[in-house]
C-alpha atoms as a PDB file:
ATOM      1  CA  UNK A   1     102.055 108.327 138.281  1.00  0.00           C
ATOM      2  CA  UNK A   2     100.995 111.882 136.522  1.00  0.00           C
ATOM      3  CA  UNK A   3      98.659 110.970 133.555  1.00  0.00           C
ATOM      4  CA  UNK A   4      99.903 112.182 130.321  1.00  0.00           C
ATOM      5  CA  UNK A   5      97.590 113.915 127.900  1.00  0.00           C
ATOM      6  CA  UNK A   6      98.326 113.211 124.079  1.00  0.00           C
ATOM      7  CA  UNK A   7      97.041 116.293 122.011  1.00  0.00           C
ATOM      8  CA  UNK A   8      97.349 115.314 117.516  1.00  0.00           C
ATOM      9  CA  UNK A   9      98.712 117.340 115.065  1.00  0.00           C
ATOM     10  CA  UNK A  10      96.018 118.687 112.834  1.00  0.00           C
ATOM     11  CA  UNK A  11      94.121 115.958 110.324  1.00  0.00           C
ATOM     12  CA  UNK A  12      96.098 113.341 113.073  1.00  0.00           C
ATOM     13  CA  UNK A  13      94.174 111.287 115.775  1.00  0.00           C
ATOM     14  CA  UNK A  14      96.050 108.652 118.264  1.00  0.00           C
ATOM     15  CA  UNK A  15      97.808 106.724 115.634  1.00  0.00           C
ATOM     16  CA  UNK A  16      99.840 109.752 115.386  1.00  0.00           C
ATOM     17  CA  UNK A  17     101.205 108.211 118.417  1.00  0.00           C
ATOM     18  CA  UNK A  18     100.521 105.001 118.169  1.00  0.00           C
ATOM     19  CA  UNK A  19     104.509 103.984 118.463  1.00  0.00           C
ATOM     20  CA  UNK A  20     104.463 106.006 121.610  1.00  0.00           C
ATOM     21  CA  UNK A  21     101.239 104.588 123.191  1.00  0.00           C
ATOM     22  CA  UNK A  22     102.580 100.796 122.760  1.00  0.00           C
ATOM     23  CA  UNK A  23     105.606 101.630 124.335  1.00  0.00           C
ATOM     24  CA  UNK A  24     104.009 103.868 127.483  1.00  0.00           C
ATOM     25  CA  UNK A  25     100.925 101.490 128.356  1.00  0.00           C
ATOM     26  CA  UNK A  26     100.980 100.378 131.339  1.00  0.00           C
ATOM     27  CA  UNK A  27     103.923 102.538 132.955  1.00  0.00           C
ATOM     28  CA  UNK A  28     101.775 106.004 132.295  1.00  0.00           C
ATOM     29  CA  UNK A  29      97.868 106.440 132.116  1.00  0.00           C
ATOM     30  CA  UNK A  30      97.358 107.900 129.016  1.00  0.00           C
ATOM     31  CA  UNK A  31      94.470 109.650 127.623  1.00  0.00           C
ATOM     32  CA  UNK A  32      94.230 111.092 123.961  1.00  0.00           C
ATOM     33  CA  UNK A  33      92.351 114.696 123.352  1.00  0.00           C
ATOM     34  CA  UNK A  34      90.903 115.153 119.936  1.00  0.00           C
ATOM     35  CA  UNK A  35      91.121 118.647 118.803  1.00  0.00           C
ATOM     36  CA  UNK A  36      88.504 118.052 115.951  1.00  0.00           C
ATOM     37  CA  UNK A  37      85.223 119.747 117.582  1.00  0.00           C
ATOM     38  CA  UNK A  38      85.917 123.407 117.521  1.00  0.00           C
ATOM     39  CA  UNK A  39      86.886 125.990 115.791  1.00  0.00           C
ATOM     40  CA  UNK A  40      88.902 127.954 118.014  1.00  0.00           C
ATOM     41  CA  UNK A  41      91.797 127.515 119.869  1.00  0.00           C
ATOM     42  CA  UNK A  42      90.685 128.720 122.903  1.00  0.00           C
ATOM     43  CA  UNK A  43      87.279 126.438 122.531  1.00  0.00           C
ATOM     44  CA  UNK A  44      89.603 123.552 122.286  1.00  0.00           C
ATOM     45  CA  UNK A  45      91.017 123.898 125.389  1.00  0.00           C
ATOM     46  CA  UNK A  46      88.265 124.229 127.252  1.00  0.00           C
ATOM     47  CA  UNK A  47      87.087 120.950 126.536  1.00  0.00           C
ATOM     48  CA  UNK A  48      90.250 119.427 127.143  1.00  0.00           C
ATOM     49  CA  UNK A  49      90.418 120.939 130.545  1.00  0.00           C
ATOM     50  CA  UNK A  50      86.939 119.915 131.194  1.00  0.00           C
ATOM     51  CA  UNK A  51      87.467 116.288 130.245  1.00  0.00           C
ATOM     52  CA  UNK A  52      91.594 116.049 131.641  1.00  0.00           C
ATOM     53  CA  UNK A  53      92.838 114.638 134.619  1.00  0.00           C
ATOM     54  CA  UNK A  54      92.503 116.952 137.950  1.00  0.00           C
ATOM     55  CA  UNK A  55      97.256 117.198 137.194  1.00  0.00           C
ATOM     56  CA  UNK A  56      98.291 115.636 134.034  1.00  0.00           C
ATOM     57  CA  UNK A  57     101.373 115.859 132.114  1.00  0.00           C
ATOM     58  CA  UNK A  58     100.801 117.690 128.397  1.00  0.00           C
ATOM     59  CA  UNK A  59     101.988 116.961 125.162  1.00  0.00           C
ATOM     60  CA  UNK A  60     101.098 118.236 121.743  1.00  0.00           C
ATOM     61  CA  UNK A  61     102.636 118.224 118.359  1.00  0.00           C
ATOM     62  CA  UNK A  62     102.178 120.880 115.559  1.00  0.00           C
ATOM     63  CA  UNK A  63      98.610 122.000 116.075  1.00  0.00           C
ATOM     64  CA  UNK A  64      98.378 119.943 119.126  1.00  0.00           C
ATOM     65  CA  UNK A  65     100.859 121.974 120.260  1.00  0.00           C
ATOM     66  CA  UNK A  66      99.773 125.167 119.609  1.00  0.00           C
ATOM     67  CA  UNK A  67      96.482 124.383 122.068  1.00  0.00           C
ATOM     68  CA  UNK A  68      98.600 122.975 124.922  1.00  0.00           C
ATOM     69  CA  UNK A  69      99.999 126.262 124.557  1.00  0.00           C
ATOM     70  CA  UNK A  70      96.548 127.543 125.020  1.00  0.00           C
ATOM     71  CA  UNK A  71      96.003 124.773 128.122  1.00  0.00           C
ATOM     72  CA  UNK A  72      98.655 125.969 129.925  1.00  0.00           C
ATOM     73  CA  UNK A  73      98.000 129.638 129.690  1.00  0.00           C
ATOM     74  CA  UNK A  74      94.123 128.855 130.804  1.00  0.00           C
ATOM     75  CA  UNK A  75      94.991 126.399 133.711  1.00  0.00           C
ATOM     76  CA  UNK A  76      98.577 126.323 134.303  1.00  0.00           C
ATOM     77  CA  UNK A  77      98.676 125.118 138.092  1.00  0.00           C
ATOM     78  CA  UNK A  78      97.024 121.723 136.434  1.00  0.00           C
ATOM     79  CA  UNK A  79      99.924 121.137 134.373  1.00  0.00           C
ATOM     80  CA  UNK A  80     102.636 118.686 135.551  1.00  0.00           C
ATOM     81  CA  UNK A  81     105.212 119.253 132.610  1.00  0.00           C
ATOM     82  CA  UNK A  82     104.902 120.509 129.089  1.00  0.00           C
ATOM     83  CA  UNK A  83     106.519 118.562 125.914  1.00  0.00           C
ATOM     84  CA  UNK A  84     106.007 120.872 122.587  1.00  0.00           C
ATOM     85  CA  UNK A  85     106.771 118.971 119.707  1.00  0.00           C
ATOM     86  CA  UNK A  86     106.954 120.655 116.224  1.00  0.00           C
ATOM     87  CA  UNK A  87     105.097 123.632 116.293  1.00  0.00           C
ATOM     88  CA  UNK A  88     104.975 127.193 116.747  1.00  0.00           C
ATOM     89  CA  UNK A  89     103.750 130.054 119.627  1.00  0.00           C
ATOM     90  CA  UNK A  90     103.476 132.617 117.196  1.00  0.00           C
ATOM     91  CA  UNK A  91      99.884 133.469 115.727  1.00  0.00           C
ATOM     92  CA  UNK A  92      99.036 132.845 111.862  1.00  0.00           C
ATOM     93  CA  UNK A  93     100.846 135.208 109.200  1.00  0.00           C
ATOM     94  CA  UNK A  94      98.479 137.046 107.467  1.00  0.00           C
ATOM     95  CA  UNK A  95      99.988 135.164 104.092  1.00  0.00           C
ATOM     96  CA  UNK A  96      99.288 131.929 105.660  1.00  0.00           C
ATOM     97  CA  UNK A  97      96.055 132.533 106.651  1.00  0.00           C
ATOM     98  CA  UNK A  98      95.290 133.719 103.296  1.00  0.00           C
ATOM     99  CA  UNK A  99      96.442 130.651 101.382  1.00  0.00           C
ATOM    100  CA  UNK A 100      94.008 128.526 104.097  1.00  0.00           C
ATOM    101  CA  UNK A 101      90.528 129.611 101.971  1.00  0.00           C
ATOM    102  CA  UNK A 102      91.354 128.644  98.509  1.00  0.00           C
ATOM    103  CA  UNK A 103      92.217 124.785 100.232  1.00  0.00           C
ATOM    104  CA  UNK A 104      89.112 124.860 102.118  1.00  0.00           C
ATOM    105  CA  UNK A 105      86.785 125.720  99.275  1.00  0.00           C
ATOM    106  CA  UNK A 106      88.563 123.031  97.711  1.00  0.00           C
ATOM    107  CA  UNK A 107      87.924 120.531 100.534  1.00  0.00           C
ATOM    108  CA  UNK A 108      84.049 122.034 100.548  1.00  0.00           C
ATOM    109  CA  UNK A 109      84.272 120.672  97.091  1.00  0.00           C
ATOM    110  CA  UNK A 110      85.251 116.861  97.245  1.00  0.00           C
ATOM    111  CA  UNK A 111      88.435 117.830  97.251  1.00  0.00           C
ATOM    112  CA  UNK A 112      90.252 117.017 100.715  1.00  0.00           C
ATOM    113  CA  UNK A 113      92.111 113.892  99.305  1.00  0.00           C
ATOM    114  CA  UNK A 114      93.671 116.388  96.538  1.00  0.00           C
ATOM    115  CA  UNK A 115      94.811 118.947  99.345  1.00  0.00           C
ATOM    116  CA  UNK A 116      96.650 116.416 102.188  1.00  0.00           C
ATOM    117  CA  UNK A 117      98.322 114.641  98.427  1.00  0.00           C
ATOM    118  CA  UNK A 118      99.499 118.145  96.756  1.00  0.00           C
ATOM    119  CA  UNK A 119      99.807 120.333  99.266  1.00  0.00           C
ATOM    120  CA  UNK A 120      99.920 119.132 102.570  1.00  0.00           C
ATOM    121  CA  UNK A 121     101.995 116.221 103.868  1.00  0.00           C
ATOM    122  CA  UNK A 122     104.452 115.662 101.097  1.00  0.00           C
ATOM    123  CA  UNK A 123     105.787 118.893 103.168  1.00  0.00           C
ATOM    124  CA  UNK A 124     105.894 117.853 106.334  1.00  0.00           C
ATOM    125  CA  UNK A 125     108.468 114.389 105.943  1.00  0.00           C
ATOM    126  CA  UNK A 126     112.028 114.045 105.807  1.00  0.00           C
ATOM    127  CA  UNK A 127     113.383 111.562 103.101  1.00  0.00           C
ATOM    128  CA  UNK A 128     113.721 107.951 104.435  1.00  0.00           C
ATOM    129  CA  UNK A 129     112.536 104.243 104.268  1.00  0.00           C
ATOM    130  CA  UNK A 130     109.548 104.496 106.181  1.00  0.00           C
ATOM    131  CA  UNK A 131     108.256 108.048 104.485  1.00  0.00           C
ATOM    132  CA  UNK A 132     105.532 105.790 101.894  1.00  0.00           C
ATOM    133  CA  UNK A 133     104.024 104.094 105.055  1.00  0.00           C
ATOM    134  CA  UNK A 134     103.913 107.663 107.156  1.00  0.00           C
ATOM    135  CA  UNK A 135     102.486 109.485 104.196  1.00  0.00           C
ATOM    136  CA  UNK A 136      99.839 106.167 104.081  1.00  0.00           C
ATOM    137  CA  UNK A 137      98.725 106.887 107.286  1.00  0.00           C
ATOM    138  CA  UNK A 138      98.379 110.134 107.336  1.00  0.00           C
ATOM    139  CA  UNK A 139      95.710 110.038 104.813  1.00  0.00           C
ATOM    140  CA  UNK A 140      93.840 107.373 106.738  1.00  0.00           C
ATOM    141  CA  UNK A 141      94.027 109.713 109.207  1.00  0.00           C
ATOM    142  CA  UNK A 142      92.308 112.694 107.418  1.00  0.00           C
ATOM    143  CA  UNK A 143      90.018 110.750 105.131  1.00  0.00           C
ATOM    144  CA  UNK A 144      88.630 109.157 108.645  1.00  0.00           C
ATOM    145  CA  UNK A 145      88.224 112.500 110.139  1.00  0.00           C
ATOM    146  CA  UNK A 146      86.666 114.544 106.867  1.00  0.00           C
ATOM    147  CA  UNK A 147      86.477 117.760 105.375  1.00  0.00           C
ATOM    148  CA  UNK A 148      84.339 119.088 108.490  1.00  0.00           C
ATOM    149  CA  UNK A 149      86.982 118.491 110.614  1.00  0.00           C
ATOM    150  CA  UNK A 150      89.498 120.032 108.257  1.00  0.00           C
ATOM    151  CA  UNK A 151      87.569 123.249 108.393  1.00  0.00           C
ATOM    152  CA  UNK A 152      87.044 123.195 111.506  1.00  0.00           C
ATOM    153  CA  UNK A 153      91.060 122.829 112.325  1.00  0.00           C
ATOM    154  CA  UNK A 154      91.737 125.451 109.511  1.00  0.00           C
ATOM    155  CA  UNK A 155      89.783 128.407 111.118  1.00  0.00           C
ATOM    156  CA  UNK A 156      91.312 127.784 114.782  1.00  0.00           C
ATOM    157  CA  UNK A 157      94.508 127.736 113.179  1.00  0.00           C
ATOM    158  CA  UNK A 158      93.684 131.071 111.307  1.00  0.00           C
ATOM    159  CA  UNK A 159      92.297 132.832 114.627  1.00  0.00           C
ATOM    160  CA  UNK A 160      95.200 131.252 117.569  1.00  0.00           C
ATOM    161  CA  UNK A 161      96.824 133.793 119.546  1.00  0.00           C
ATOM    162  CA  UNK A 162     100.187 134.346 119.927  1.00  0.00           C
ATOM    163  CA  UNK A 163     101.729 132.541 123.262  1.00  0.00           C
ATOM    164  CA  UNK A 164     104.794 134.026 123.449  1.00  0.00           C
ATOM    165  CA  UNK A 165     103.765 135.782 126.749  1.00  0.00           C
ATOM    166  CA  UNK A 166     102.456 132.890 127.738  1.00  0.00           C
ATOM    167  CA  UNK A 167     105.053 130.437 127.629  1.00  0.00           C
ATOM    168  CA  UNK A 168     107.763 132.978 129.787  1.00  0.00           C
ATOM    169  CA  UNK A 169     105.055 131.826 132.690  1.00  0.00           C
ATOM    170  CA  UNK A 170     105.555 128.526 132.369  1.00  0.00           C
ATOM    171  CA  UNK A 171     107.488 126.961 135.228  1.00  0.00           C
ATOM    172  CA  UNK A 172     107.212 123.326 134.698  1.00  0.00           C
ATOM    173  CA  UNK A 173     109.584 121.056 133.425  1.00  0.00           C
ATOM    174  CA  UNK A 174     109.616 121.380 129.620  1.00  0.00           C
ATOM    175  CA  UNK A 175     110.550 119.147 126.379  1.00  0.00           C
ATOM    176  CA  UNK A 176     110.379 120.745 122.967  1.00  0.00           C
ATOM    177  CA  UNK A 177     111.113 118.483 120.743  1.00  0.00           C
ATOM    178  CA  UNK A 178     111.512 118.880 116.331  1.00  0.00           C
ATOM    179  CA  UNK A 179     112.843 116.939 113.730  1.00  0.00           C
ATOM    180  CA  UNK A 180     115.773 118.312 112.264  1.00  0.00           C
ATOM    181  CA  UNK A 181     113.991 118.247 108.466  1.00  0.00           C
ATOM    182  CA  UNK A 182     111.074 120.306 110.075  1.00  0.00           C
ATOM    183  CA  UNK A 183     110.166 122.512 107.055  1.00  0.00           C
ATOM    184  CA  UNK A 184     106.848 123.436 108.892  1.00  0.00           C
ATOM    185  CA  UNK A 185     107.917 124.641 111.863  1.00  0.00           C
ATOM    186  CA  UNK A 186     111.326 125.417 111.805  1.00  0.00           C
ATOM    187  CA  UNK A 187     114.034 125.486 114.402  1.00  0.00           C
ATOM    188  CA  UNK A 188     114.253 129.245 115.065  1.00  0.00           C
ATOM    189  CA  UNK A 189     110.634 128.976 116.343  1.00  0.00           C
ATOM    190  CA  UNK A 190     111.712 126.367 119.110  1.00  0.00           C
ATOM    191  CA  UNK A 191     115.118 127.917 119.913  1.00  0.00           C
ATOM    192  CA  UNK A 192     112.295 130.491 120.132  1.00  0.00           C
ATOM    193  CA  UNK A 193     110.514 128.496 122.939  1.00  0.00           C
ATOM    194  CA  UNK A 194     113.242 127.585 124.286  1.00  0.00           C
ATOM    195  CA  UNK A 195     114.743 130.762 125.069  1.00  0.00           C
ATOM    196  CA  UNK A 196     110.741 132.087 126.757  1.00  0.00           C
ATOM    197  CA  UNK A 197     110.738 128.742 129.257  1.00  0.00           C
ATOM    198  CA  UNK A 198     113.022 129.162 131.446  1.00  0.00           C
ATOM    199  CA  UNK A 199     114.978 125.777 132.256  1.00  0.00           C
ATOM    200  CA  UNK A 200     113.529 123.880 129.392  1.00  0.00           C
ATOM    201  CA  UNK A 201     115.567 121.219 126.975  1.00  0.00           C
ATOM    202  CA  UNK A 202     115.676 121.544 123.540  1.00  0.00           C
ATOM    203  CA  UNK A 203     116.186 118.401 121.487  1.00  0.00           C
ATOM    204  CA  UNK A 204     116.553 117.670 117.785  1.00  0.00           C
ATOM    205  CA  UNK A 205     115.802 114.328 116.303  1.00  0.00           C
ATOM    206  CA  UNK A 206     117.682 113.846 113.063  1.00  0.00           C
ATOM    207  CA  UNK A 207     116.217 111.887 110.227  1.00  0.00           C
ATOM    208  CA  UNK A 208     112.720 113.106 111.054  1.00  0.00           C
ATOM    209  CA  UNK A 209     111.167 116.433 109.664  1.00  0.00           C
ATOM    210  CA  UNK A 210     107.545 117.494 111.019  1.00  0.00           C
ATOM    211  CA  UNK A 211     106.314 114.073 112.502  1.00  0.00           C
ATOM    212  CA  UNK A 212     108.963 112.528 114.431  1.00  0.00           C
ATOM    213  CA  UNK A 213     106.766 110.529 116.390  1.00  0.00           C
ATOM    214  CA  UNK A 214     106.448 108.362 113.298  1.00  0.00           C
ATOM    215  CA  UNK A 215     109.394 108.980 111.587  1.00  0.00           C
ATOM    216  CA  UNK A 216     112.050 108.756 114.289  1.00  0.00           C
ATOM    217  CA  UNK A 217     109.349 106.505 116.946  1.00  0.00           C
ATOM    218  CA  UNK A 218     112.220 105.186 118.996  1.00  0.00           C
ATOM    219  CA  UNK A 219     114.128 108.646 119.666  1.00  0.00           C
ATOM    220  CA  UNK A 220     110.746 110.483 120.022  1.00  0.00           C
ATOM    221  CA  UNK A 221     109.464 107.692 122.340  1.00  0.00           C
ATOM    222  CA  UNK A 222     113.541 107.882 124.306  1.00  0.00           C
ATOM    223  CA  UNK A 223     112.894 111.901 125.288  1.00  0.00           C
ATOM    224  CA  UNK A 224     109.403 111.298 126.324  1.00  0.00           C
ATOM    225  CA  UNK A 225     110.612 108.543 128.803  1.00  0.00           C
ATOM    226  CA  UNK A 226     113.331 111.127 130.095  1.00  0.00           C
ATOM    227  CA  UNK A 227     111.287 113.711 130.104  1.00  0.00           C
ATOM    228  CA  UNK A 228     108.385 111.990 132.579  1.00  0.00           C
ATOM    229  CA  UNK A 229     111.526 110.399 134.332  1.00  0.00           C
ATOM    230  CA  UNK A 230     110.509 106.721 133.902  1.00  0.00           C
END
C-alpha cells in the first residue's frame, strides 16, 4: 500500500487529522509532515521530500495545501495521487500580505492568543454543534506550536508562488476537497483547481467551512477512503 503523507493547515499539527488517522491506521502507513521549520514555501518542501517515502500519496489542507502544491511541482514522478483540501494555488494578494505584519507584531508582543481568538479561527468554521470543541482545539494547537512558528508560517505564506502552472502538470489522480461554508478559501479557487488538473473530482462537504476534517470527520474521512481506493 502507497504511504500517505498528511501535510496541517497553518497553526495545525496531526490532531488536525486526528479523526482521519484513527480511522486509516492500520489499512495506510501514514506519516505526518510539520510545516513549522521554515519560512518559505519552497524550503518546506524540501524537507518533506527529503524525509517522505521514496512514492507516497499527498494530502494537504489550507496551507498544507499550498506546499503539496509546491511538492508536486519539485518532485512530481514521487507523487502517487494528490488530495487538496481547502486552499488556494494562487500567490498572496498584496492586501493580504499587508494585513499579515500588524498580526505578527502583535504575536511578537504576547499577543498570539488575541490573534487565533479575534481574528483568526472564528473565520474559518461553519455554524454547528461541534464548532466550541473545533475552535478548542485549534488553540491547543497554536498555543503548543508558538508565536515562532506563527511567524515563521506567516512569511512563507506572504512569499508562495503561484501554482497555477503547476497544477495543469499534474497527472495523478486528484481529490480537492472544501467545505461548503469555506469563507477562506472559497469555491471559485477549487473549481479553479479543478478545471487546471485534468481528470480530477471536485467534492463539497456541506456543514463544514475551512476545516472539514474536524467539522464534517466522517465525510472528509469517506472521500479520502475513495480517493486511495480502500
Amino acid at each position: 500500500m502507497t504511504p500517505l503523507v498528511l501535510l496541517p493547515g497553518m497553526m495545525c499539527d496531526a490532531r488536525l487529522y486526528g479523526p482521519q488517522i484513527a480511522a486509516l491506521s492500520g489499512r495506510v502507513p501514514l506519516h505526518l509532515a510539520p510545516i513549522k521549520d521554515r519560512q518559505s514555501v519552497e524550503e518546506l518542501a524540501v524537507d518533506i521530500l527529503e524525509t517522505a517515502p521514496p512514492r507516497f500519496a499527498l494530502a494537504g489542507l489550507s496551507m498544507g495545501g499550498i506546499v503539496a502544491m509546491e511538492v508536486i511541482r519539485q518532485a512530481p514522478e514521487r507523487i502517487d495521487r494528490l488530495a487538496l483540501l481547502d486552499t488556494n494555488p494562487r500567490a498572496e494578494l498584496e492586501e493580504v500580505r499587508q494585513r499579515r505584519e500588524p498580526q505578527i507584531e502583535a504575536v511578537r508582543n504576547g499577543r498570539l492568543k488575541d490573534i487565533m481568538r479575534d481574528e483568526l479561527k472564528p473565520n474559518y468554521l461553519a455554524e454547528g454543534p461541534r464548532r466550541q470543541d473545533v475552535l478548542d482545539l485549534c488553540m491547543a494547537m497554536a498555543l503548543d506550536l508558538g508565536p515562532d512558528v506563527f511567524e515563521r508560517q506567516s512569511r512563507a505564506l506572504q512569499t508562495r508562488p503561484d501554482q497555477q502552472e503547476t497544477l495543469k502538470q499534474v497527472r495523478c489522480p486528484t481529490l480537492i476537497l472544501m467545505g461548503a461554508d469555506d469563507r477562506l478559501c472559497p469555491r471559485d479557487r477549487h473549481e479553479l483547481m479543478h478545471a487546471l488538473i485534468a481528470g480530477s473530482t471536485l467534492q463539497i462537504i456541506d456543514g463544514a467551512g475551512h476545516l472539514p476534517t474536524l467539522e464534517q470527520p466522517n465525510a472528509v474521512t469517506a472521500a479520502l477512503k475513495t480517493w486511495l481506493d480502500l
